[in-house]
Protein backbone atom coordinates (compact mmCIF):
# COMPACT_ATOMS: atom_id res chain seq x y z
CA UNK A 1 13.55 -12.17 -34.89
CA UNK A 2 17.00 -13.51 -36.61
CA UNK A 3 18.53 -13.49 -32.70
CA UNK A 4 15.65 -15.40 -31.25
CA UNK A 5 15.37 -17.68 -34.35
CA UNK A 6 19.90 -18.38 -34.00
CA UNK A 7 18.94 -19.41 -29.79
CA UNK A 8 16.38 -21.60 -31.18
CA UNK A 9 18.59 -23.43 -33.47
CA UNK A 10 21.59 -23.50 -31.06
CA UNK A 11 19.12 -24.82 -27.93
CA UNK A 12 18.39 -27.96 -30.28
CA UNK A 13 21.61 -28.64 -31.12
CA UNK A 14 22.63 -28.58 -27.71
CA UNK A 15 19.73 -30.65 -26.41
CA UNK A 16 20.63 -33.31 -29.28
CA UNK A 17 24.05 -33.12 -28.59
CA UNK A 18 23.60 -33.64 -25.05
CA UNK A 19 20.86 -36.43 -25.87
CA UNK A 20 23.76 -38.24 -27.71
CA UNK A 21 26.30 -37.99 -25.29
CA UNK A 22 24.18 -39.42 -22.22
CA UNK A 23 23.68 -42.45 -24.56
CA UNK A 24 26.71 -42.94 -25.18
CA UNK A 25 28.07 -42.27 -21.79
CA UNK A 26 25.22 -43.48 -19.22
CA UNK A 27 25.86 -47.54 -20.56
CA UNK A 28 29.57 -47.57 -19.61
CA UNK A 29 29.01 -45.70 -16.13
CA UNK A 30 26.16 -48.07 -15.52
CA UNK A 31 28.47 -51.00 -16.28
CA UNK A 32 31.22 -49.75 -14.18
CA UNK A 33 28.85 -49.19 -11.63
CA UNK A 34 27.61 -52.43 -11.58
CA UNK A 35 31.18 -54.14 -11.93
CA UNK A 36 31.48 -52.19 -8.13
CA UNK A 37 29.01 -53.77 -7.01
CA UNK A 38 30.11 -57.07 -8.11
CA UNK A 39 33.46 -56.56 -6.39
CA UNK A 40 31.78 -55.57 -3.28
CA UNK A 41 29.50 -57.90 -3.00
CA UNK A 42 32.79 -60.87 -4.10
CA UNK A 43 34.71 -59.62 -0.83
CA UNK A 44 32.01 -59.59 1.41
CA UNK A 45 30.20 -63.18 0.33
CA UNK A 46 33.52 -64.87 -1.16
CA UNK A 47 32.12 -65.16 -4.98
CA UNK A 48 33.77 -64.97 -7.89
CA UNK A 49 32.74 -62.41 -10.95
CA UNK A 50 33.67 -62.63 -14.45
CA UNK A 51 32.72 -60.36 -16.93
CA UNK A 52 32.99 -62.70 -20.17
CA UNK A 53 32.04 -61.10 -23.18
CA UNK A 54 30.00 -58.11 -22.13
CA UNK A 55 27.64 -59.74 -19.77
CA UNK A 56 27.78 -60.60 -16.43
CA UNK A 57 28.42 -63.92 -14.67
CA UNK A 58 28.05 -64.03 -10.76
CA UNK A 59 28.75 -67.62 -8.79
CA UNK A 60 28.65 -68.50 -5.29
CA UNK A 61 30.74 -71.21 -4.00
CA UNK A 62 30.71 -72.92 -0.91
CA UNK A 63 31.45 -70.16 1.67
CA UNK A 64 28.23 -68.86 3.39
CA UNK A 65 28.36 -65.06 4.01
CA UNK A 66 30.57 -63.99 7.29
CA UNK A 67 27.45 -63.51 9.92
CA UNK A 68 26.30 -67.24 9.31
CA UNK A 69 30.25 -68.29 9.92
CA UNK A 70 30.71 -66.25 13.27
CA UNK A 71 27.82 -67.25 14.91
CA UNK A 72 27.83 -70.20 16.70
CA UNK A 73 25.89 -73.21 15.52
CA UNK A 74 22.35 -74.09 17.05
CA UNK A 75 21.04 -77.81 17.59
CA UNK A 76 17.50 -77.23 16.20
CA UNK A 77 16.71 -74.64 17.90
CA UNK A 78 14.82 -71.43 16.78
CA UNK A 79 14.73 -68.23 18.53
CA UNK A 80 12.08 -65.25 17.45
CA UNK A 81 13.36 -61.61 18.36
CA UNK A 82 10.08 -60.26 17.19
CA UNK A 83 6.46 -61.22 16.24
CA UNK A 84 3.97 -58.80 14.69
CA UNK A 85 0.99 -58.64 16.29
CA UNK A 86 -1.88 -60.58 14.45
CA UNK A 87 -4.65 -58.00 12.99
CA UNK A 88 -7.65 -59.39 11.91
CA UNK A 89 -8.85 -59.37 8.03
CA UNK A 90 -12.17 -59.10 8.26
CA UNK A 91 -14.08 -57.19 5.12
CA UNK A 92 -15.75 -54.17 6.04
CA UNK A 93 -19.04 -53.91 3.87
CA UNK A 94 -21.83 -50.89 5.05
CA UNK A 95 -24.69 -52.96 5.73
CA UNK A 96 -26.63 -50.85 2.70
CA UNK A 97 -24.44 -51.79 0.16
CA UNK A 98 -26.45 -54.11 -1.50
CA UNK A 99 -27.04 -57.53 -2.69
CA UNK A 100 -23.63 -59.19 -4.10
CA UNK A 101 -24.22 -61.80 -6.44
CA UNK A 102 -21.64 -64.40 -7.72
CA UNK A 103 -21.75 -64.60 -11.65
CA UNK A 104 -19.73 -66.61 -14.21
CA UNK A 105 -18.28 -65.45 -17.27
CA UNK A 106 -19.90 -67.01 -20.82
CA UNK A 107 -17.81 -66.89 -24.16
């Protein structure tokens, strides 16, 4: 009884202790995570990042991203590699599903 009752005690401490440690740990790894991002996302798109105070701050300035700069420019026109093919919407009803009548709402 005293060796189940010492696991017992030993599993909750662990599972707090482990509780406290992912809170502690899981905000910085998301932020560092996310600071990645940022960087990755500043060399392929040529934006800035600035992490002022805890928070982030993402701008854009006046570069486009590198597939709109490589291809060649277009007078108006517009080309369509694919078009879905049009399904109809009808709304299937069983013709013995009754009458359906329009009410309004009182209050």
């Amino acid at each position: 009884m005293a060796g189940l009752l010492k696991f017992l005690l030993i599993a909750f401490a662990v599972w707090y202790l482990v509780k406290f440690l992912i809170r502690l740990i899981l905000p910085f790894a998301m932020r560092k995570a996310a600071e990645k991002l940022m960087k990755k996302a500043q060399q392929q798109g040529g934006a800035t990042y600035t992490n002022g105070g805890g928070s982030f701050h993402y701008e854009t300035f006046g570069k486009d991203n590198s597939r709109s700069q490589s291809a060649p420019k277009n007078d108006g026109r517009i080309s369509v590699d694919y078009v879905p093919p049009k399904q109809e919407h009808k709304r299937k009803v069983a013709d013995d599903a009754g009458e359906f009548v329009d009410f309004e709402e009182i209050k």
